[in-house]
Every structure is written in C-alpha cells, then in structure tokens.
N, C-alpha and C. Protein backbone atom coordinates (compact mmCIF):
# COMPACT_ATOMS: atom_id res chain seq x y z
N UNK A 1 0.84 -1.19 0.00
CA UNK A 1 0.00 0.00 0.00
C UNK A 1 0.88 1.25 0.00
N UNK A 2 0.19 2.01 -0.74
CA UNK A 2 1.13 3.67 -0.93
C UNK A 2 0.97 4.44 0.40
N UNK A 3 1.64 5.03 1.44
CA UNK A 3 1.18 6.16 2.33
C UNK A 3 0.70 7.21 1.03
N UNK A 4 -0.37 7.82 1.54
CA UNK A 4 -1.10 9.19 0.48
C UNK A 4 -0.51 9.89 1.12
N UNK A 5 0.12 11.05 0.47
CA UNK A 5 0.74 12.47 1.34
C UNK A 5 0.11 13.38 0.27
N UNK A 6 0.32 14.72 0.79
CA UNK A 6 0.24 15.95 -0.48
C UNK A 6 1.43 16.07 -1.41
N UNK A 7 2.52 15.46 -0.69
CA UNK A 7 4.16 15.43 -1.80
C UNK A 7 3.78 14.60 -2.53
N UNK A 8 3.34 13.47 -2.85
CA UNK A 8 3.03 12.18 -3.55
C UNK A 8 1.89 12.03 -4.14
N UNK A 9 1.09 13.20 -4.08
CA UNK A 9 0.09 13.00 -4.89
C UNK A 9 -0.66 14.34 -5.85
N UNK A 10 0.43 15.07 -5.85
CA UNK A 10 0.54 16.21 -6.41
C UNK A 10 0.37 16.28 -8.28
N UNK A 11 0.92 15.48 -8.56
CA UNK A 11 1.13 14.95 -9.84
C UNK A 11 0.07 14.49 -10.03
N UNK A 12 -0.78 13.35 -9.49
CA UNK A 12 -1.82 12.34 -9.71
C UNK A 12 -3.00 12.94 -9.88
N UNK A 13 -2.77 13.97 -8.93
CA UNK A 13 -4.20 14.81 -8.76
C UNK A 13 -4.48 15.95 -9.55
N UNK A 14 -3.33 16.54 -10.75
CA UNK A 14 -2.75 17.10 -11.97
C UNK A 14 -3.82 16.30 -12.68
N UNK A 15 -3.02 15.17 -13.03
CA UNK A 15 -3.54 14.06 -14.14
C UNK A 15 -5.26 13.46 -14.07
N UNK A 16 -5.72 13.72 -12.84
CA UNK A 16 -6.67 13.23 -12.41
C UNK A 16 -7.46 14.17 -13.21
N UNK A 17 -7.73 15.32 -12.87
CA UNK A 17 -8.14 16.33 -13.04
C UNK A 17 -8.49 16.46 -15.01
N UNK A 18 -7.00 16.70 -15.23
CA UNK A 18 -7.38 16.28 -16.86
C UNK A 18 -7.72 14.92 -17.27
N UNK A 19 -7.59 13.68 -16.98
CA UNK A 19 -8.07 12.58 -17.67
C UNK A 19 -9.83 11.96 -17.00
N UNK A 20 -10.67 12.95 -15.95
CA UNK A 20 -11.89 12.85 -15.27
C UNK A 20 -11.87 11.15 -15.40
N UNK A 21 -11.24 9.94 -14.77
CA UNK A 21 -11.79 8.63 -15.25
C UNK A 21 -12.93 8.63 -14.11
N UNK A 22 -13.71 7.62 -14.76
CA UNK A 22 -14.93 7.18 -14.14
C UNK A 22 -14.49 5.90 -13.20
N UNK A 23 -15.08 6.47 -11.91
CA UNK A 23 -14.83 5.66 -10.83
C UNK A 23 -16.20 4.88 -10.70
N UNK A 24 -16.16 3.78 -10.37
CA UNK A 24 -17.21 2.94 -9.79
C UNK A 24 -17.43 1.99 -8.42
N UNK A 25 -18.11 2.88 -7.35
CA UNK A 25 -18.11 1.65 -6.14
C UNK A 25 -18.07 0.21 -6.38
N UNK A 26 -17.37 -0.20 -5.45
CA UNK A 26 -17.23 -1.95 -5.44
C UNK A 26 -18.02 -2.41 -3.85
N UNK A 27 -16.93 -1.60 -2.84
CA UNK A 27 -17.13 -2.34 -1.41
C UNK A 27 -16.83 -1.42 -0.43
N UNK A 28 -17.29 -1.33 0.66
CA UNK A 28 -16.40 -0.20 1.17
C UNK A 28 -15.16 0.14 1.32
N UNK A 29 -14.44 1.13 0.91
CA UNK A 29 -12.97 1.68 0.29
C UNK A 29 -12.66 0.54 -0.78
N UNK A 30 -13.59 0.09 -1.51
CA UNK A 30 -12.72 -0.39 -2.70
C UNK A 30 -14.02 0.01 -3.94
N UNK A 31 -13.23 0.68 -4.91
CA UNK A 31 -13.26 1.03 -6.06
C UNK A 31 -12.71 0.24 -7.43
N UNK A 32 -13.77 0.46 -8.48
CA UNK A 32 -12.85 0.25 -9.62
C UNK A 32 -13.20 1.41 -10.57
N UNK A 33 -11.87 1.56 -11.35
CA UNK A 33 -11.29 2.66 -11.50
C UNK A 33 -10.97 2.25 -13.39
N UNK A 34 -11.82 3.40 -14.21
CA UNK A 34 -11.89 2.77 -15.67
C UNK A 34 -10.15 3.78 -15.79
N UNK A 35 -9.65 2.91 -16.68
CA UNK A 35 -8.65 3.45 -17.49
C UNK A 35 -8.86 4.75 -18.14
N UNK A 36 -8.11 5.97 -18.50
CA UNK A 36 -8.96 6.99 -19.61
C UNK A 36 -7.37 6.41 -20.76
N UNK A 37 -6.86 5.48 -20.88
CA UNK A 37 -5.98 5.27 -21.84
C UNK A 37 -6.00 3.92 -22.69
N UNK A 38 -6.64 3.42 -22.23
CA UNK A 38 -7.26 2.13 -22.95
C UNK A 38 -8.31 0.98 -22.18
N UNK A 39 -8.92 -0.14 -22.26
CA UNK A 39 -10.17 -0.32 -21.73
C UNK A 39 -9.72 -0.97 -20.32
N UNK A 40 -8.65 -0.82 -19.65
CA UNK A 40 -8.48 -1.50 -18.85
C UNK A 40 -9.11 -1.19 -17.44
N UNK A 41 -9.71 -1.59 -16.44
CA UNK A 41 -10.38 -1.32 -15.09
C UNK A 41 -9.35 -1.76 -13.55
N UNK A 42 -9.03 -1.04 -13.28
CA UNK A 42 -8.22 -0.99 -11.71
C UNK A 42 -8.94 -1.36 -10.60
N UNK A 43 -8.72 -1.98 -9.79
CA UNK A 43 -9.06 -2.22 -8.52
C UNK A 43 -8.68 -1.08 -7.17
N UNK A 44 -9.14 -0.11 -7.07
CA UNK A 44 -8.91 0.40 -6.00
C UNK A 44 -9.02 0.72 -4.47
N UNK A 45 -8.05 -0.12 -3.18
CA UNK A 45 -8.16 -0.08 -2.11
C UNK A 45 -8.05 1.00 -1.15
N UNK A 46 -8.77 1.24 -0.27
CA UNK A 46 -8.36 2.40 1.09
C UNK A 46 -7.98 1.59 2.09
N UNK A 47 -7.16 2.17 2.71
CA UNK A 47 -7.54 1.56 4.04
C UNK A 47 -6.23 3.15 5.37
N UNK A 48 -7.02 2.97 6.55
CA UNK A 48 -6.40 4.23 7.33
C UNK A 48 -5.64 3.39 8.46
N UNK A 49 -4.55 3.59 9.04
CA UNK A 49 -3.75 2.84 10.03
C UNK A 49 -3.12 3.95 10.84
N UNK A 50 -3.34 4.04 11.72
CA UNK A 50 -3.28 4.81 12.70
C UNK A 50 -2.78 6.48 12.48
N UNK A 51 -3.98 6.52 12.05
CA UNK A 51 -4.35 8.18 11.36
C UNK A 51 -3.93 8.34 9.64
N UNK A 52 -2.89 7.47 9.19
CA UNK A 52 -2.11 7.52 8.16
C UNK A 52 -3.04 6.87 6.89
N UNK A 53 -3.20 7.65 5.75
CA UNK A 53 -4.17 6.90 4.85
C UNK A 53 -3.47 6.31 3.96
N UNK A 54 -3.91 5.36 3.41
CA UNK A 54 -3.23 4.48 2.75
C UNK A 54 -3.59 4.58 1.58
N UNK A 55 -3.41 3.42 -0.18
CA UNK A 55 -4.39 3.49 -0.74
C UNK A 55 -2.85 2.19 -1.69
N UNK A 56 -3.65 1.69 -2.46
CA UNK A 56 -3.66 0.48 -3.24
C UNK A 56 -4.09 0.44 -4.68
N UNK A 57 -3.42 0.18 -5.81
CA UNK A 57 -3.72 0.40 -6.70
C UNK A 57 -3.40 -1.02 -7.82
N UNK A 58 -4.08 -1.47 -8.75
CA UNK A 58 -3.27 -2.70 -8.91
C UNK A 58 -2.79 -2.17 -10.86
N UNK A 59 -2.50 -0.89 -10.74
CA UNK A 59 -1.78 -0.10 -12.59
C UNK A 59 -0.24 -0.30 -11.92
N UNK A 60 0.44 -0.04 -13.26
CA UNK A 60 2.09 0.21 -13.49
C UNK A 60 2.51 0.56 -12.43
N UNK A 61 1.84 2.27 -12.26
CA UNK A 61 2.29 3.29 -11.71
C UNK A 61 2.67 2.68 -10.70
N UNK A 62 1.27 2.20 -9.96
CA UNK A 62 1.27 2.10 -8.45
C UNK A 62 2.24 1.01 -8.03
N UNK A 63 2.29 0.30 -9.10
CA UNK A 63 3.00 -1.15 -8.56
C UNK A 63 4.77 -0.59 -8.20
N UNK A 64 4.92 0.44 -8.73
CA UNK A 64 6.56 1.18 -8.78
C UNK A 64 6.42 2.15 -7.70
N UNK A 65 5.35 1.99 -6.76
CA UNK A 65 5.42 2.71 -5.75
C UNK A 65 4.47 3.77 -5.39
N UNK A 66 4.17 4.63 -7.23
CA UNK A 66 4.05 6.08 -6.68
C UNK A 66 1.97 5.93 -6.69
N UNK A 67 1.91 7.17 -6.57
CA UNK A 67 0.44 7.51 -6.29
C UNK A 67 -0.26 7.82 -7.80
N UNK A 68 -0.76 7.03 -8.50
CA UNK A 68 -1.44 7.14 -9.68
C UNK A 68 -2.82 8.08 -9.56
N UNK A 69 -2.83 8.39 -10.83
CA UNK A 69 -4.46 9.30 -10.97
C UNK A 69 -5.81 8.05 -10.57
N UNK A 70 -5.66 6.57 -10.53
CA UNK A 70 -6.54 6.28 -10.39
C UNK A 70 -6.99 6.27 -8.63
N UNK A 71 -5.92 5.95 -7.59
CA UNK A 71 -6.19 5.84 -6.17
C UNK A 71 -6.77 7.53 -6.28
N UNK A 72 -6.70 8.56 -6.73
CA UNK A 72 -6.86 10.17 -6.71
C UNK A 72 -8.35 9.94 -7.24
N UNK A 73 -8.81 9.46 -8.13
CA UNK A 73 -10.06 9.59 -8.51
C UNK A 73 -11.02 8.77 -7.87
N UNK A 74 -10.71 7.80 -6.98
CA UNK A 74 -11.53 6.79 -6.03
C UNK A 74 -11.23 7.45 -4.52
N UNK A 75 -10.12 8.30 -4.63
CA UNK A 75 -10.35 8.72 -3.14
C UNK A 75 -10.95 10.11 -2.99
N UNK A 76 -11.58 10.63 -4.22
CA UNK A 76 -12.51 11.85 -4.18
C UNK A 76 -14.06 11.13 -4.26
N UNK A 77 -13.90 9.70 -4.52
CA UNK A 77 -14.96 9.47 -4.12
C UNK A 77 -15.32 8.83 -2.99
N UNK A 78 -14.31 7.84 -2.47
CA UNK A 78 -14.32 7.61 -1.29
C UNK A 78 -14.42 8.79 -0.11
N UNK A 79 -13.89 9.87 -0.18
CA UNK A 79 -13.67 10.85 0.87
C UNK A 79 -15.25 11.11 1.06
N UNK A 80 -16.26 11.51 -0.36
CA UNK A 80 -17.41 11.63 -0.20
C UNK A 80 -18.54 10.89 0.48
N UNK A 81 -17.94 9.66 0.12
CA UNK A 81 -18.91 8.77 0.68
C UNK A 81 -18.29 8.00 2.64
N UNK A 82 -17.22 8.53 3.14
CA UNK A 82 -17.15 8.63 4.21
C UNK A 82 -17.83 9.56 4.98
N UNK A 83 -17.62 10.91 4.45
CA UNK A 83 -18.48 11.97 4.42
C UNK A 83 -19.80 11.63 4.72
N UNK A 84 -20.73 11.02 3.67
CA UNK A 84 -21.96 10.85 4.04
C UNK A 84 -22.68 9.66 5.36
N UNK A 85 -21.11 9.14 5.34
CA UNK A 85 -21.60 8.14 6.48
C UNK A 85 -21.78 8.30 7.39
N UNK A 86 -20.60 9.50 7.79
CA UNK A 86 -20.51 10.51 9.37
C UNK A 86 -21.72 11.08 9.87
N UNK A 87 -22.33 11.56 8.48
CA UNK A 87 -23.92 12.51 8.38
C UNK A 87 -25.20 11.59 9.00
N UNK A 88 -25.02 10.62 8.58
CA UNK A 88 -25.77 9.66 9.20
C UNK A 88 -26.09 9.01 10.31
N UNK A 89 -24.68 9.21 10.87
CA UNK A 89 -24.66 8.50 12.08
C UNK A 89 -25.04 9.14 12.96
C-alpha cells in the first residue's frame, strides 16, 4: 500500500483532473477505476492505520510505488462517501 501524502500525490491529482476517469463503487474503500488510456479497469483499495491513509492500486504506476491518478479519482470518491456516512450516524 502507498502512504497518500500531499508530496506524492501532487502529480496524480494534476492528471486526475485532466483525464476525469470514471470511478465505480465496489465495497467499502474499494473502487474500480476505468482506465482513460485504454479499456483497462483498476481495482482500488483504502484503508487508514493509525491516522495515516493508505491506498492500493493494482496499474504500473502504483506497482513502482508512486500515487497514480486512479487511487486520486476513487479517493474523491471515497472521501465523499465517508463523508456521508458521518452525516448519518
């Protein structure tokens, strides 16, 4: 799993921004995540460990470490839908 920081995801969230991919709930904190570069679909994990957020990606990028546009586009939706859970409770 990647630690998410603002140094490490600066770039992703660049790319995110211009390539909008379409995220789709799976499970709670897991996403799949359409490619915007060819038809391929990502698996995307959250998970938080003692305050520190994590995130999981199963593309290139992520596998070499860094923070891809796809964990960036599942964790704007994840953040939302933690969000609404808080509201609820």
């Amino acid at each position: 799993m990647i630690k998410l920081t603002t140094e490490n995801t600066t770039k992703a969230i660049e790319r995110c921004r211009k390539l909008k991919p379409t995220v789709r709930f799976v499970a709670d904190r897991v996403f799949a995540v359409q490619s915007a570069n060819n038809t391929n679909s990502y698996t995307v994990r959250f998970d938080v460990q003692k305050g520190e957020r994590f995130g999981l990606c199963e593309c290139k990028a992520a596998e070499k470490g860094l923070a891809c546009y796809h964990i960036v586009g599942a964790a704007t939706v994840n953040i939302y839908r933690q969000g609404l859970k808080r509201q609820t409770v």
